[in-house]
N, C-alpha and C. Protein backbone atom coordinates (compact mmCIF):
# COMPACT_ATOMS: atom_id res chain seq x y z
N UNK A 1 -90.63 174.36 -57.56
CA UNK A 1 -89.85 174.73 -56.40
C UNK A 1 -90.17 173.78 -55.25
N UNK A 2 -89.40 173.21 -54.70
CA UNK A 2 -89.37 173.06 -53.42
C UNK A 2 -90.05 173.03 -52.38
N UNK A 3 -90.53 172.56 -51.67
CA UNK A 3 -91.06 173.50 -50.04
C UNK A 3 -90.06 173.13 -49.35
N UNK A 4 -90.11 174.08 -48.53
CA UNK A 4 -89.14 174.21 -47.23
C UNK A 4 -89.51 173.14 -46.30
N UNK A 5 -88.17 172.60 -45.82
CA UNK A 5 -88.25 171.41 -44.98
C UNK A 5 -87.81 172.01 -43.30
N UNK A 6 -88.75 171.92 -42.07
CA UNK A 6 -88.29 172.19 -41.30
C UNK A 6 -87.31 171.58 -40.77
N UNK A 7 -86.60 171.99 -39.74
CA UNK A 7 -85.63 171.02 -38.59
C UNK A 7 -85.59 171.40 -37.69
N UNK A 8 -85.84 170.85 -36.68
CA UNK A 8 -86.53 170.92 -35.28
C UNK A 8 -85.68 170.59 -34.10
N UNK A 9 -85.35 171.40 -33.27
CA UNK A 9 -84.38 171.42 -32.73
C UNK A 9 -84.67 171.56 -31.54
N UNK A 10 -84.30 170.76 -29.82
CA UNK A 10 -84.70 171.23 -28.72
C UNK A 10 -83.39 171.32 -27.78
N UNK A 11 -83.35 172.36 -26.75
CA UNK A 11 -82.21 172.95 -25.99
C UNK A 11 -82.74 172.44 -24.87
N UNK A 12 -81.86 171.91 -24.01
CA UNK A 12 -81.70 171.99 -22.67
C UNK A 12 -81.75 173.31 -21.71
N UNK A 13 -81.36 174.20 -22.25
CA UNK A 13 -81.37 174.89 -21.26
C UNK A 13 -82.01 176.49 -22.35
N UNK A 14 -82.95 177.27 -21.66
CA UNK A 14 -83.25 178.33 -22.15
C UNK A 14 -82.84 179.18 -23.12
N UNK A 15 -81.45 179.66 -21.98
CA UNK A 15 -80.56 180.53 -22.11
C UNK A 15 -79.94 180.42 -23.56
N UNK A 16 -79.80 178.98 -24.12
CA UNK A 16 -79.21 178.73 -25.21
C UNK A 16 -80.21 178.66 -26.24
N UNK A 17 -80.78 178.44 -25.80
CA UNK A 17 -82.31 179.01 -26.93
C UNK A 17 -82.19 180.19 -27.69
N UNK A 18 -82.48 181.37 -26.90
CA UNK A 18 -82.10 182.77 -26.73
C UNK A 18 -81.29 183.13 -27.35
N UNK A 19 -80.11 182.40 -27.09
CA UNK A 19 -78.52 183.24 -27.76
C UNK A 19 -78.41 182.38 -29.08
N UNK A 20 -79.03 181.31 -29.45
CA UNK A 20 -79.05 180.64 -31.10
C UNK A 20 -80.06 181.42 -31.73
N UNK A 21 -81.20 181.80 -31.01
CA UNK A 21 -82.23 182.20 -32.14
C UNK A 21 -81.90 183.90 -32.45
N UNK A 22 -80.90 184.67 -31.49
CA UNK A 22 -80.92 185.91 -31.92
C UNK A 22 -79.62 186.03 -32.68
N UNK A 23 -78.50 185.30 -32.37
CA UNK A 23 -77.51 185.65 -33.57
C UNK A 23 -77.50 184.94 -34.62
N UNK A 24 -78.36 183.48 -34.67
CA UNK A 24 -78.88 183.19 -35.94
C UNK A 24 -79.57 183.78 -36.61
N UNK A 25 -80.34 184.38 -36.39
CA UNK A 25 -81.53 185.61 -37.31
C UNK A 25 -80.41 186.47 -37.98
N UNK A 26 -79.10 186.97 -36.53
CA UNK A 26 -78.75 187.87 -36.81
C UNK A 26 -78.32 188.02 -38.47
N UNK A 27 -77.23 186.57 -38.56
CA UNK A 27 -76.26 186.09 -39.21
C UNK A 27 -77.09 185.52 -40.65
N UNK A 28 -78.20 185.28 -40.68
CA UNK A 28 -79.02 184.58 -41.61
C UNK A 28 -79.43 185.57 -42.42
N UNK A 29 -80.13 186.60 -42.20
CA UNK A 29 -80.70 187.97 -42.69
C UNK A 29 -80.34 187.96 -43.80
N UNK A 30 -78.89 188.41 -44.03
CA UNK A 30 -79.07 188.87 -45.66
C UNK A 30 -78.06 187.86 -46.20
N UNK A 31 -77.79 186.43 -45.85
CA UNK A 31 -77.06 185.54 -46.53
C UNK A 31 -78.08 184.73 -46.97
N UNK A 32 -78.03 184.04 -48.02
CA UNK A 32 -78.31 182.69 -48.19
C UNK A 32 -77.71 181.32 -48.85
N UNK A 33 -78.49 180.56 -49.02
CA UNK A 33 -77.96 179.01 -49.36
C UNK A 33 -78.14 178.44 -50.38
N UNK A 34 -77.16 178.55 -50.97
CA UNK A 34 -78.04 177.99 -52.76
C UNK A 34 -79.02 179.27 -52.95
N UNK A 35 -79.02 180.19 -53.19
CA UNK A 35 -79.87 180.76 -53.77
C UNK A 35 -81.46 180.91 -52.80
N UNK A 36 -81.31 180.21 -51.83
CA UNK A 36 -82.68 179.86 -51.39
C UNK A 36 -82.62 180.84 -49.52
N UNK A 37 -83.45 181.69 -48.99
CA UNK A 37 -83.07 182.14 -47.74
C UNK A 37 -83.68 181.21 -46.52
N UNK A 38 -82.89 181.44 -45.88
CA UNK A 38 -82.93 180.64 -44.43
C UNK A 38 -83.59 181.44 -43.72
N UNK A 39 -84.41 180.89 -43.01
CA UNK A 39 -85.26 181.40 -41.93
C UNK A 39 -85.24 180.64 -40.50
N UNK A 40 -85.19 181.49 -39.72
CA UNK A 40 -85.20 180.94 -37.81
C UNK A 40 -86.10 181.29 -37.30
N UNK A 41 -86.82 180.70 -36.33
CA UNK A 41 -87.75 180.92 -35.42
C UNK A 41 -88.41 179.89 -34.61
N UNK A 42 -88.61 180.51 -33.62
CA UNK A 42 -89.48 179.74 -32.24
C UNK A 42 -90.45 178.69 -33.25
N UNK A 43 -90.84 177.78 -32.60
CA UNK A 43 -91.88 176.96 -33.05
C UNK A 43 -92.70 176.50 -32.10
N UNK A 44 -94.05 177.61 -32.57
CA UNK A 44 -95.23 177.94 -31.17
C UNK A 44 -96.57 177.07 -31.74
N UNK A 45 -96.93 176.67 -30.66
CA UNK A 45 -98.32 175.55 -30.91
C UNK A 45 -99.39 176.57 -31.93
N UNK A 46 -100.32 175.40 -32.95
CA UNK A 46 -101.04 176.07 -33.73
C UNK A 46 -101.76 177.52 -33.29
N UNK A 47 -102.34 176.97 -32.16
CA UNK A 47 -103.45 177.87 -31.49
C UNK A 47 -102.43 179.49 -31.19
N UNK A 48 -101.36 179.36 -30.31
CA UNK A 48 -100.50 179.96 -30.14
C UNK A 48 -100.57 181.00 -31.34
N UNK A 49 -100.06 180.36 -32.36
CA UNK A 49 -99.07 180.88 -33.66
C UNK A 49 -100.79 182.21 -34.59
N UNK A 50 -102.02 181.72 -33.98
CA UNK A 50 -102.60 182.05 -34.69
C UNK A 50 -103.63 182.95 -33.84
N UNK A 51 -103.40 183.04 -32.71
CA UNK A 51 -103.48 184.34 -31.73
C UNK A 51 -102.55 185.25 -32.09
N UNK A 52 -101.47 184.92 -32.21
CA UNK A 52 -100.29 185.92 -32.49
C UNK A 52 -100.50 186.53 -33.80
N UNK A 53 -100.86 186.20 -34.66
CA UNK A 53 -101.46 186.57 -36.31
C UNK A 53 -102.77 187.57 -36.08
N UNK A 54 -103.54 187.19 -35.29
CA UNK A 54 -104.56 187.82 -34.96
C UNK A 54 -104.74 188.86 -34.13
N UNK A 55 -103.31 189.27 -33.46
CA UNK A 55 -102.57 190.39 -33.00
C UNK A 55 -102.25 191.10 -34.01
N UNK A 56 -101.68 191.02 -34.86
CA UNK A 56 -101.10 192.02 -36.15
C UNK A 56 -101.44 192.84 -36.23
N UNK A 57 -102.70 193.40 -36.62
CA UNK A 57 -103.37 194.06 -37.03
C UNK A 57 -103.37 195.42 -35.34
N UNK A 58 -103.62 195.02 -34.67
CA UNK A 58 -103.69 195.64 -33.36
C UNK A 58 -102.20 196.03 -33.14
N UNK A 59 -100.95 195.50 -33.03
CA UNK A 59 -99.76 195.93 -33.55
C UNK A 59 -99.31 197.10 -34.19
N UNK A 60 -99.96 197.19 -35.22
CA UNK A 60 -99.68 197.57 -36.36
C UNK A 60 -100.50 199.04 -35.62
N UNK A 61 -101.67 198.98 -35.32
CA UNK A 61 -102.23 200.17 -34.87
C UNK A 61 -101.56 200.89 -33.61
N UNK A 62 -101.18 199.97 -32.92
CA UNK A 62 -100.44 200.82 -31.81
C UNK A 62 -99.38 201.45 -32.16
N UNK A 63 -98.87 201.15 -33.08
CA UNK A 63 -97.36 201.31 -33.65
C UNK A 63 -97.24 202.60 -34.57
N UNK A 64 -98.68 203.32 -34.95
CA UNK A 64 -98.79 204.05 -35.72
C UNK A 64 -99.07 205.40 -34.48
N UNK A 65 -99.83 204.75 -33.46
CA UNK A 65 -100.41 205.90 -32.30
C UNK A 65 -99.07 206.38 -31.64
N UNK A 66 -98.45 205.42 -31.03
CA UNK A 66 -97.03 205.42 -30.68
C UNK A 66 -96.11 206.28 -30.91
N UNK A 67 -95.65 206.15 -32.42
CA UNK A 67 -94.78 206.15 -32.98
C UNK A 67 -93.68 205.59 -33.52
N UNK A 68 -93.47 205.73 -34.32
CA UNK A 68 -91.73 204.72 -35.17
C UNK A 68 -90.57 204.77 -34.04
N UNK A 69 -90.69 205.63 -33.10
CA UNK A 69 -89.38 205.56 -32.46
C UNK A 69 -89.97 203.95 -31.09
N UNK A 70 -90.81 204.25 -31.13
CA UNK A 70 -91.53 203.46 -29.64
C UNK A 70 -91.62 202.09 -30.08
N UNK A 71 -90.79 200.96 -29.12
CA UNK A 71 -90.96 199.37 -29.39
C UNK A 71 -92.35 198.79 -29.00
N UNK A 72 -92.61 198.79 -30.04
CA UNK A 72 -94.43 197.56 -29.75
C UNK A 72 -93.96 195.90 -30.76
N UNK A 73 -93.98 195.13 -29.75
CA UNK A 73 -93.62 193.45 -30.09
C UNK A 73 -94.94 193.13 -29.64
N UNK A 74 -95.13 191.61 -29.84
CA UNK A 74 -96.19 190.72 -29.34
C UNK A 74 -95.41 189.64 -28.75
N UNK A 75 -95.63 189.69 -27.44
CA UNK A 75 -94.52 188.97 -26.14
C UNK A 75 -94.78 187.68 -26.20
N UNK A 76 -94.34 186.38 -25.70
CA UNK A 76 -94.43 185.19 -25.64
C UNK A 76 -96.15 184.46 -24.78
N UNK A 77 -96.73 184.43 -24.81
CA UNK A 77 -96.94 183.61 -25.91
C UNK A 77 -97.87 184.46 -27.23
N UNK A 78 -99.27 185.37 -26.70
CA UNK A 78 -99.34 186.29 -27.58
C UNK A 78 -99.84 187.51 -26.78
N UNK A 79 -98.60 188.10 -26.11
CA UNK A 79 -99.24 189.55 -25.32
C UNK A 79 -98.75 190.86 -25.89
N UNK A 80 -99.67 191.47 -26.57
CA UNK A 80 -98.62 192.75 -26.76
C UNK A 80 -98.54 193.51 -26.14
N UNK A 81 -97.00 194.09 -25.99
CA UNK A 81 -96.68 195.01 -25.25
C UNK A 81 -95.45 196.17 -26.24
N UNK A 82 -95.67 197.26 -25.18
CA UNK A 82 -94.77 198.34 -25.72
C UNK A 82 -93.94 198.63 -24.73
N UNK A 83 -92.84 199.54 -25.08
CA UNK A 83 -91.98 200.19 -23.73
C UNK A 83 -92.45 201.91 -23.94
N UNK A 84 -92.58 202.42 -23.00
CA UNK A 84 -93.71 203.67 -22.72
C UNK A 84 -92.40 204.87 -22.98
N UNK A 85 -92.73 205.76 -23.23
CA UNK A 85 -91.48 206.74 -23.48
C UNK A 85 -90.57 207.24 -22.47
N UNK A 86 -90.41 206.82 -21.03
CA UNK A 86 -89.57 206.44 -19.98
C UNK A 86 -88.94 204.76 -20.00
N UNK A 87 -89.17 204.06 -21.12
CA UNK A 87 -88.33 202.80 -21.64
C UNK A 87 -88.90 201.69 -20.72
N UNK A 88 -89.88 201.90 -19.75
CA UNK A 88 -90.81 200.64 -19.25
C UNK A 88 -91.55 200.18 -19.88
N UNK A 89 -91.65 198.66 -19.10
CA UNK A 89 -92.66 197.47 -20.11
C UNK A 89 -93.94 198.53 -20.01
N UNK A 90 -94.91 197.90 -20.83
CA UNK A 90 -96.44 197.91 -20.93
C UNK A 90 -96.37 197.22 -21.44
N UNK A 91 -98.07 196.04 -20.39
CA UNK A 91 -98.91 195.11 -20.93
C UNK A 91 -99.94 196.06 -21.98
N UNK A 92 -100.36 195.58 -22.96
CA UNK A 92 -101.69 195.81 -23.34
C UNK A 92 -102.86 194.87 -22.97
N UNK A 93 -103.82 195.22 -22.20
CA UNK A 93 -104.52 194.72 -21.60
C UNK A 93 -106.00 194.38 -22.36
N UNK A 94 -106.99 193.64 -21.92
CA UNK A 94 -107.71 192.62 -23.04
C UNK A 94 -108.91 194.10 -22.85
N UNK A 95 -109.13 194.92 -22.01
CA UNK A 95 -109.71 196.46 -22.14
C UNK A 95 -109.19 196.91 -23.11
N UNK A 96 -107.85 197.16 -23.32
CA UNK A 96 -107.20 197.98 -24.29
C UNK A 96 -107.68 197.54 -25.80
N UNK A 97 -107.39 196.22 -25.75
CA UNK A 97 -107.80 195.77 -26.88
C UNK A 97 -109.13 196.44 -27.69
N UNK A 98 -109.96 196.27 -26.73
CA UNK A 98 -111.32 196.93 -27.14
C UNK A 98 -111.45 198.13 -27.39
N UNK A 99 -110.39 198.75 -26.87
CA UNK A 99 -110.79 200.27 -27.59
C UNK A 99 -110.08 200.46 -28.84
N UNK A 100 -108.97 199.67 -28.55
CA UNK A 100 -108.49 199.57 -30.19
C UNK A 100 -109.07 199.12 -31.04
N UNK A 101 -109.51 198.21 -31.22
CA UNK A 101 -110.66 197.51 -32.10
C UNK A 101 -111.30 198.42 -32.38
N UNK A 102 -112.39 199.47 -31.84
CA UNK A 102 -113.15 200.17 -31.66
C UNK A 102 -112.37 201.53 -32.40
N UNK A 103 -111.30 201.45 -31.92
CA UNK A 103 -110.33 202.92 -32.78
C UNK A 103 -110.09 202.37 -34.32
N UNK A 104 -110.00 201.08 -34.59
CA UNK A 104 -109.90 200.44 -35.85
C UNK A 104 -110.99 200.74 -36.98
N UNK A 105 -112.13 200.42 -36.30
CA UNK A 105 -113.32 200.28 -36.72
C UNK A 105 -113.58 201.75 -37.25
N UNK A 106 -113.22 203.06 -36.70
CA UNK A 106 -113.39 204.57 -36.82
C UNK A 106 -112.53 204.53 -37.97
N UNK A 107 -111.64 204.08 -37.92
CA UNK A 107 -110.32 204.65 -39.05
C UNK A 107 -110.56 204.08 -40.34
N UNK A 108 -111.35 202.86 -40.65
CA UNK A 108 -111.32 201.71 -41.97
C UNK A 108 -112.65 202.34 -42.25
């Protein structure tokens, strides 16, 4: 097989960033090409990409405390946040972290 060949693409302006990478995902999802699926996404510096990986796990735990109905993402570059059950942002803060970790550590 193959490896996947990237293509690298840069916008002038934000805004058009934004509106290619969300109705491309949209539109990509369950089509593919030759047999093979297409994938879109930001392309974030190593360090970046591997803070954000190292969020997961903390994600994943808030998301369970939360609930399935409640949005928890990991924001640009790697902050996670939720919207609180009145539909406002929340930062999770580098305190928070620690008690999660710490709530992790109880549960495994």
């Amino acid at each position: 097989m193959k490896q996947p060949r990237p293509i690298h693409v840069a916008f002038l302006r934000y805004t058009d960033k934004v509106k290619i990478l969300s109705s491309a995902a949209a539109r990509l999802k369950d089509n593919s090409f030759r047999g093979s699926v297409i994938g879109i996404g930001p392309d974030y510096a190593k360090n970046t990409q591997h803070r954000r990986k190292a969020l997961g796990p903390y994600k994943k735990h808030l998301q369970k405390k939360l609930g399935q109905d409640r949005k928890v993402f990991i924001a640009y570059p790697a902050t996670p946040e939720y919207l609180d059950e009145n539909g406002n942002l929340k930062v999770v803060s580098d305190e928070d972290l620690k008690k999660m970790k710490g709530e992790m550590a109880k549960d495994s």
